[in-house]
PDB file of N, CA and C in Angstrom:
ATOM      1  N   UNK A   1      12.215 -28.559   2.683  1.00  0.00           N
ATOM      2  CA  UNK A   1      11.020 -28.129   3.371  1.00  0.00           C
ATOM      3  C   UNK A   1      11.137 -26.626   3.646  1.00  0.00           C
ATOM      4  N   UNK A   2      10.378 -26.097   3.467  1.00  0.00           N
ATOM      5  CA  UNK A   2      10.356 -24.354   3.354  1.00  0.00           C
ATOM      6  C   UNK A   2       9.988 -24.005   5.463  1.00  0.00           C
ATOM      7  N   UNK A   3      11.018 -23.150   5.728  1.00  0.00           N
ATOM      8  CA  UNK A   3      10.609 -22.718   6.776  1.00  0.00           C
ATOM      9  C   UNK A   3       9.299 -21.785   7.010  1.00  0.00           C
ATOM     10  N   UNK A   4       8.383 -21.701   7.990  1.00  0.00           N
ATOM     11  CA  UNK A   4       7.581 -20.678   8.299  1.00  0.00           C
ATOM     12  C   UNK A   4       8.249 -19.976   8.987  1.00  0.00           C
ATOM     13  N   UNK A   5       7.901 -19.015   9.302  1.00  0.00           N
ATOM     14  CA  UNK A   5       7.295 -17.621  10.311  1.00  0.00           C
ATOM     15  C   UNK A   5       6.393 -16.948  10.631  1.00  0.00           C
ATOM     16  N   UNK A   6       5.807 -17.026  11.830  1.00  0.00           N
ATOM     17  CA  UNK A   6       4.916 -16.526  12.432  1.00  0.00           C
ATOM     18  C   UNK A   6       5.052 -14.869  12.279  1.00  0.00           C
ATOM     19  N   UNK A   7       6.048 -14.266  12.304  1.00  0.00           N
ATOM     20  CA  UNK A   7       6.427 -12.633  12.410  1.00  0.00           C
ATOM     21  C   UNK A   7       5.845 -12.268  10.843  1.00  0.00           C
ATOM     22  N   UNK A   8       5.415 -11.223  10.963  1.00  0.00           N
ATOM     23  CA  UNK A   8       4.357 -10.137   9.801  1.00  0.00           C
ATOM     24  C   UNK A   8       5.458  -9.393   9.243  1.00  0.00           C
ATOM     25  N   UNK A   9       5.965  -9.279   8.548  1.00  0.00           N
ATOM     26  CA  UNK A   9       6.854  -8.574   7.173  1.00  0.00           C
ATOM     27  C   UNK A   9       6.743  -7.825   8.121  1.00  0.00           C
ATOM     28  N   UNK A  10       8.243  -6.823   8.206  1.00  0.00           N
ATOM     29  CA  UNK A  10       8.160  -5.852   8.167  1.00  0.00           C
ATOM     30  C   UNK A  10       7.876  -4.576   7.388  1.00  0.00           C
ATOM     31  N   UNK A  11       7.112  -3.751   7.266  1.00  0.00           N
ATOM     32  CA  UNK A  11       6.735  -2.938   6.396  1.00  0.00           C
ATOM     33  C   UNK A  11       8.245  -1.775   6.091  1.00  0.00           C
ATOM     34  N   UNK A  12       8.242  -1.468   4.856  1.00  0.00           N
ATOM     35  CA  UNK A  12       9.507  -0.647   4.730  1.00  0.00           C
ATOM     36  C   UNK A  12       9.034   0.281   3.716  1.00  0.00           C
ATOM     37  N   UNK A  13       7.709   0.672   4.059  1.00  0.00           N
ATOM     38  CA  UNK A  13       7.397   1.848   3.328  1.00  0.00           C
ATOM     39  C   UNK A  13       6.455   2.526   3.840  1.00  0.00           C
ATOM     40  N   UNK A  14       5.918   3.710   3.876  1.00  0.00           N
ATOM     41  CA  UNK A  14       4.980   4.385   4.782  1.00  0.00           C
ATOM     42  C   UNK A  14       4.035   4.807   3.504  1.00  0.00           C
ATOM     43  N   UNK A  15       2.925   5.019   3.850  1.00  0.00           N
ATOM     44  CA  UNK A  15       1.833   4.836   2.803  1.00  0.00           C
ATOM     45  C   UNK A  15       1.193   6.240   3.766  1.00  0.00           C
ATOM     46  N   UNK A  16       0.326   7.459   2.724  1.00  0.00           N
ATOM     47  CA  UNK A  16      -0.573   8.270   3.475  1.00  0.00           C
ATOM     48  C   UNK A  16      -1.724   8.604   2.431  1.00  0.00           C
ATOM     49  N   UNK A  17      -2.810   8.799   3.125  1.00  0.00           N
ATOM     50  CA  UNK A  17      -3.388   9.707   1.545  1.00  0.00           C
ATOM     51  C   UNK A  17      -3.786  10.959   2.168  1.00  0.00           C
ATOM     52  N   UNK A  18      -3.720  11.872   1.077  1.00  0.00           N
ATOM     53  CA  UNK A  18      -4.032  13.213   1.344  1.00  0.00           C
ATOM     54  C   UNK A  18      -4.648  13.795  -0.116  1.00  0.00           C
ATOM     55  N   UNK A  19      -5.647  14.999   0.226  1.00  0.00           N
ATOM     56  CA  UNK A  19      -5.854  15.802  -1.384  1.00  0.00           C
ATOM     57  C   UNK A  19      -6.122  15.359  -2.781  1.00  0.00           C
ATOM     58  N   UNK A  20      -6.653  14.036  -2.354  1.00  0.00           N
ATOM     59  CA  UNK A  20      -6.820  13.143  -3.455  1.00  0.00           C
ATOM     60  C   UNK A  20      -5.552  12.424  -3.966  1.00  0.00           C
ATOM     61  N   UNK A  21      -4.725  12.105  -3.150  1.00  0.00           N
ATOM     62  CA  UNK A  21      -3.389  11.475  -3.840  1.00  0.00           C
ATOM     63  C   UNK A  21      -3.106  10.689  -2.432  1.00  0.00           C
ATOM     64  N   UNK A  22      -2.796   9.248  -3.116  1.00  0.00           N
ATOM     65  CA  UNK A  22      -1.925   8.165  -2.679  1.00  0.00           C
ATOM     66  C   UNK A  22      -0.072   8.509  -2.381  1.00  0.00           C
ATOM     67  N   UNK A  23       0.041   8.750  -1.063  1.00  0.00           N
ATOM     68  CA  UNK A  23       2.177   9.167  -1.248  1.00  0.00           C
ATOM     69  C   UNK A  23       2.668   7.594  -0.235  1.00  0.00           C
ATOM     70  N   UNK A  24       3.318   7.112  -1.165  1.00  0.00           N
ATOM     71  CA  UNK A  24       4.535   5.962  -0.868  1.00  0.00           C
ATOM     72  C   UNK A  24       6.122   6.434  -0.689  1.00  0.00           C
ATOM     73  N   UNK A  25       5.948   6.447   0.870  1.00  0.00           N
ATOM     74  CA  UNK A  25       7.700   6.883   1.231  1.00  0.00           C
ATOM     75  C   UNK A  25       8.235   5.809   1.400  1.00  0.00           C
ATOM     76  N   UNK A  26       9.560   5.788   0.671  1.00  0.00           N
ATOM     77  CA  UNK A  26      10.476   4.278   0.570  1.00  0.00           C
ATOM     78  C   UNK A  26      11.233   4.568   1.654  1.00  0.00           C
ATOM     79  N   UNK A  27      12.033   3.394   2.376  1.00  0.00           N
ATOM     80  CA  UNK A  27      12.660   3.982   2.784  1.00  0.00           C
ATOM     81  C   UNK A  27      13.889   4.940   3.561  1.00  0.00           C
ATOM     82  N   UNK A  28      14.233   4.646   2.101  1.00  0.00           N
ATOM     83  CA  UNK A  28      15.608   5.967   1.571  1.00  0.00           C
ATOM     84  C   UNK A  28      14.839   7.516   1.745  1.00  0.00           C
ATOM     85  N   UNK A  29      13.669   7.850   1.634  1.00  0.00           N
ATOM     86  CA  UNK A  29      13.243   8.966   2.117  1.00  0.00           C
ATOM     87  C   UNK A  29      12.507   9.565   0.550  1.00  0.00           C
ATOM     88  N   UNK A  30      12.528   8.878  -0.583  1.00  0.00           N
ATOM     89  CA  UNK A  30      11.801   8.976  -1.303  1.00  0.00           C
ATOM     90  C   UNK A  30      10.208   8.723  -1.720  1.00  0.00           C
ATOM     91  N   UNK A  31       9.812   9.828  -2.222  1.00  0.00           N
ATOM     92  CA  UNK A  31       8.341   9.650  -2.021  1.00  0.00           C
ATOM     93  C   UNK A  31       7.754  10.165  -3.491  1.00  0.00           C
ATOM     94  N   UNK A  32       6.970   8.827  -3.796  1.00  0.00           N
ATOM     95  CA  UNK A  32       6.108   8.751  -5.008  1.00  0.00           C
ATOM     96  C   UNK A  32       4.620   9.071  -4.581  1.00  0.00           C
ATOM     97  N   UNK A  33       3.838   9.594  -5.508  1.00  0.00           N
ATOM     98  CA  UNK A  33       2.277  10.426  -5.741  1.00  0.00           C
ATOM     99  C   UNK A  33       1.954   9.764  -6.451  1.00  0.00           C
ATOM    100  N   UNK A  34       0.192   8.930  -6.169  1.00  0.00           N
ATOM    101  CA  UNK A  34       0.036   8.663  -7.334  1.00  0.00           C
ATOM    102  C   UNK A  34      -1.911   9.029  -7.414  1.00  0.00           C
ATOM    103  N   UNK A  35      -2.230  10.183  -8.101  1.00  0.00           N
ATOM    104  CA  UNK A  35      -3.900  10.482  -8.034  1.00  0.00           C
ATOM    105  C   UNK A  35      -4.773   9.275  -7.838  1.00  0.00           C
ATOM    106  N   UNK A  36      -5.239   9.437  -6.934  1.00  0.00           N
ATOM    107  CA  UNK A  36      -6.697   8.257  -6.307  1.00  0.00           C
ATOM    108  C   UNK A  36      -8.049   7.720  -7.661  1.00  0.00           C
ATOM    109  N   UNK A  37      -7.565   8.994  -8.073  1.00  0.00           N
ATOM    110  CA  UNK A  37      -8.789   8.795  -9.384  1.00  0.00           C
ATOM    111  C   UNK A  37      -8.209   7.479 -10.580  1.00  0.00           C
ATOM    112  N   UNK A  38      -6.918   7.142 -10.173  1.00  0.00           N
ATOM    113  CA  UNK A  38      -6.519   6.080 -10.996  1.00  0.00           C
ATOM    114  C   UNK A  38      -6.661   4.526 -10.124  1.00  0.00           C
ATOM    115  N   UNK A  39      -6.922   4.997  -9.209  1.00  0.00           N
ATOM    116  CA  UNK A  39      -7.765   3.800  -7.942  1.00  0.00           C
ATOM    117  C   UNK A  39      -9.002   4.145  -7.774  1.00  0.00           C
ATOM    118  N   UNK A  40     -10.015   4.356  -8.308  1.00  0.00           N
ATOM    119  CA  UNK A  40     -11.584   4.053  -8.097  1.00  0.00           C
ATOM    120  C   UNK A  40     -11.584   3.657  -6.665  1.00  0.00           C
ATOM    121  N   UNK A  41     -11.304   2.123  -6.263  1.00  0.00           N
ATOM    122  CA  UNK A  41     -11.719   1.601  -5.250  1.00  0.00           C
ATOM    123  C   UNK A  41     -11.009   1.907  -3.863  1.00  0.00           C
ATOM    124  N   UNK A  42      -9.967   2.699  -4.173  1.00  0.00           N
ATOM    125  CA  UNK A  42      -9.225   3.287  -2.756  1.00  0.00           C
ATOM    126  C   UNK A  42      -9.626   4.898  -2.760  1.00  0.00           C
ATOM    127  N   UNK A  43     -10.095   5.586  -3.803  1.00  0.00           N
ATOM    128  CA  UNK A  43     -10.890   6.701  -3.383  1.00  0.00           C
ATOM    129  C   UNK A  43     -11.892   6.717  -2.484  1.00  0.00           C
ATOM    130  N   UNK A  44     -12.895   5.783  -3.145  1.00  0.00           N
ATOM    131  CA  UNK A  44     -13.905   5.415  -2.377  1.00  0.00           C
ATOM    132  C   UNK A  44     -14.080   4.485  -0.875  1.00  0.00           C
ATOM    133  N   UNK A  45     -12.707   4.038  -0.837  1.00  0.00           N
ATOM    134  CA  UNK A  45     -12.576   3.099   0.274  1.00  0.00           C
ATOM    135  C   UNK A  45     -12.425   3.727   2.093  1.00  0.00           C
ATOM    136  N   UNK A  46     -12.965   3.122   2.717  1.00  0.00           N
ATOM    137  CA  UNK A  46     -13.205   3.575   4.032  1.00  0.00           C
ATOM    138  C   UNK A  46     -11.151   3.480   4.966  1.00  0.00           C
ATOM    139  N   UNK A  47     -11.075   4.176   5.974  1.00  0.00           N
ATOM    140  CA  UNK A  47      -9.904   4.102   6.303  1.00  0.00           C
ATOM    141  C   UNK A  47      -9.441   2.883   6.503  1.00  0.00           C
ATOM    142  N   UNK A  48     -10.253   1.804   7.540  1.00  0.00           N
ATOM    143  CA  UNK A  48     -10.257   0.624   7.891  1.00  0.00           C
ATOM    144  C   UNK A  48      -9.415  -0.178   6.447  1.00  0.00           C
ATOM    145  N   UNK A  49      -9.909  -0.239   5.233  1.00  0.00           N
ATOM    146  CA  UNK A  49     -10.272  -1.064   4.156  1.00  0.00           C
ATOM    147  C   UNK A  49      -8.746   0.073   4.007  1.00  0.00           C
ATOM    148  N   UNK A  50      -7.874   0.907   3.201  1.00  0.00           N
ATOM    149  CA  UNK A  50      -7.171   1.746   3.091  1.00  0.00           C
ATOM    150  C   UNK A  50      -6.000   1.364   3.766  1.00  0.00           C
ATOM    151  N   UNK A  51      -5.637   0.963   5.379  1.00  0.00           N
ATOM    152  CA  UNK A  51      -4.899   0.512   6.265  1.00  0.00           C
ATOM    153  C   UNK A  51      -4.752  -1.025   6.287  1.00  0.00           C
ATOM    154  N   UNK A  52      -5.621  -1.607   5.873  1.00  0.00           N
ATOM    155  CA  UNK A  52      -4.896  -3.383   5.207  1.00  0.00           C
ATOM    156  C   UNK A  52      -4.259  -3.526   4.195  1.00  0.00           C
ATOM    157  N   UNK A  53      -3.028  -2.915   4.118  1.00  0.00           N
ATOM    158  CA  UNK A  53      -2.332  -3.475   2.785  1.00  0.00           C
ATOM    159  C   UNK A  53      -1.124  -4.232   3.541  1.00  0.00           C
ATOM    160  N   UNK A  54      -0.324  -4.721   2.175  1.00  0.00           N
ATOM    161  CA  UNK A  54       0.609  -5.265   2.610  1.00  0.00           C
ATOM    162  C   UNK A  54       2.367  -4.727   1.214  1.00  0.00           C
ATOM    163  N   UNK A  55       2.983  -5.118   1.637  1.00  0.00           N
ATOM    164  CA  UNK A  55       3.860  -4.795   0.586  1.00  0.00           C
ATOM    165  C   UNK A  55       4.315  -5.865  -0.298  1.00  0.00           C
ATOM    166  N   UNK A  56       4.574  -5.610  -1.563  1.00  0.00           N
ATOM    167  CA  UNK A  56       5.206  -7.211  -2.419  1.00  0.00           C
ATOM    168  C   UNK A  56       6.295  -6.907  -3.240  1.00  0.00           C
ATOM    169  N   UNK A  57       6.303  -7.948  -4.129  1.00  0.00           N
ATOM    170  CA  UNK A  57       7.742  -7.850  -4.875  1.00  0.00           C
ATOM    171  C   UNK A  57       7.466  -6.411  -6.035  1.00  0.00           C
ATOM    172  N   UNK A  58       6.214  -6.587  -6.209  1.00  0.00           N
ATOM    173  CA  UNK A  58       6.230  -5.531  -7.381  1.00  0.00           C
ATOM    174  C   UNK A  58       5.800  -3.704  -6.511  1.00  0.00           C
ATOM    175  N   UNK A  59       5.129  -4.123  -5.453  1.00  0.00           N
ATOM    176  CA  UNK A  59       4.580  -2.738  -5.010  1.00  0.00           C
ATOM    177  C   UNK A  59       3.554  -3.176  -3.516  1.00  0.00           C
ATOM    178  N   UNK A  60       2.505  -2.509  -3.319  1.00  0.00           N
ATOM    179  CA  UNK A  60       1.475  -2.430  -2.273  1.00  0.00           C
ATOM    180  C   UNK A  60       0.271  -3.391  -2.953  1.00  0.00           C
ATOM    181  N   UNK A  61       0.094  -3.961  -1.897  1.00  0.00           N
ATOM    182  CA  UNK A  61      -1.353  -4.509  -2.236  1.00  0.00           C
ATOM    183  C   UNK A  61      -2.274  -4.260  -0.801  1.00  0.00           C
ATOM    184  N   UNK A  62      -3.378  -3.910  -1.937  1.00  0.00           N
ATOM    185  CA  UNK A  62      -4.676  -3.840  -0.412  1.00  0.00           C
ATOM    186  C   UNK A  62      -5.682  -4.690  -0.474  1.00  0.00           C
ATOM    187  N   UNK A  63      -5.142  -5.359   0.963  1.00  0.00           N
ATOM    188  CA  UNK A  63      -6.064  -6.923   0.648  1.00  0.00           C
ATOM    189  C   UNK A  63      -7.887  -6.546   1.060  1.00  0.00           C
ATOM    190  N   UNK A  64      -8.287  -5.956   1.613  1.00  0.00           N
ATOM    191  CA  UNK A  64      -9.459  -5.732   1.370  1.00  0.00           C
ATOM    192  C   UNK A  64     -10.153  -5.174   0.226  1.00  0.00           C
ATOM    193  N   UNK A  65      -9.062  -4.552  -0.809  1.00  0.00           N
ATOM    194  CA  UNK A  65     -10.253  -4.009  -1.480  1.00  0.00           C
ATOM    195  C   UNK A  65      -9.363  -4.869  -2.853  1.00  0.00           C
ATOM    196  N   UNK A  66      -8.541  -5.672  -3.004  1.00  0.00           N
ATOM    197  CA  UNK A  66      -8.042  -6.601  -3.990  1.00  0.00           C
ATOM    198  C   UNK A  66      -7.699  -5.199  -5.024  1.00  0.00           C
ATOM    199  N   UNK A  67      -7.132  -4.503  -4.688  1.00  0.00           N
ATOM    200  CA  UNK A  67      -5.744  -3.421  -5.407  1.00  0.00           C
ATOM    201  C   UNK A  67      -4.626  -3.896  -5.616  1.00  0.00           C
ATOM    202  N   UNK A  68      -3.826  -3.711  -6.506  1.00  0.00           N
ATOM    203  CA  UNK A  68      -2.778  -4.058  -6.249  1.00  0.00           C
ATOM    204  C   UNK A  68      -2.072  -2.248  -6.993  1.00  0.00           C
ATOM    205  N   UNK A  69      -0.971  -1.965  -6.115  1.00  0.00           N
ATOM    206  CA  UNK A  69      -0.156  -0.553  -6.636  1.00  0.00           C
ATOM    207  C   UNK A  69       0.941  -1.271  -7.045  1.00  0.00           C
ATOM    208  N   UNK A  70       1.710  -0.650  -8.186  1.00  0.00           N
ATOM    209  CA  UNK A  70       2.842  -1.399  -8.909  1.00  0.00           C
ATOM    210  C   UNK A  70       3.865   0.301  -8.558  1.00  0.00           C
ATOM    211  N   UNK A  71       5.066  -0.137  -7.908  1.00  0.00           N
ATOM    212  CA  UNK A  71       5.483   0.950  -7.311  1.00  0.00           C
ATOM    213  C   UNK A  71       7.255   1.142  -8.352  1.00  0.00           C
TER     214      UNK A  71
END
């Protein structure tokens, strides 16, 4: 039988956007760029919608706007 948990992942990466670019700090203190123009829907996306992601095995996903970043 698989245990639950109520507790929310801890997040272990810091996410910002700036200047038209997506930056993912890991964190070891490394930080990947990746241009918004290769996300259509997170250019255009409101902060609210931008601040629901979550992290996964492969990268970020943003559950409001059904993105997924492969990191």
């Amino acid at each position: 039988m698989p245990l639950l948990s109520t507790r929310k992942q801890e997040k272990k990466v810091k996410v910002t956007f700036a200047n038209g670019l997506l930056f993912v700090e890991k964190a070891d203190g490394k930080q990947q760029a990746f241009p918004l123009e290769w996300f259509p829907k997170l250019m255009n996306a409101t902060d609210e919608e931008r601040e629901d992601w979550d992290q996964t095995d492969k990268g970020l996903r943003f559950n409001k706007l059904g993105v997924d970043v492969d990191l």
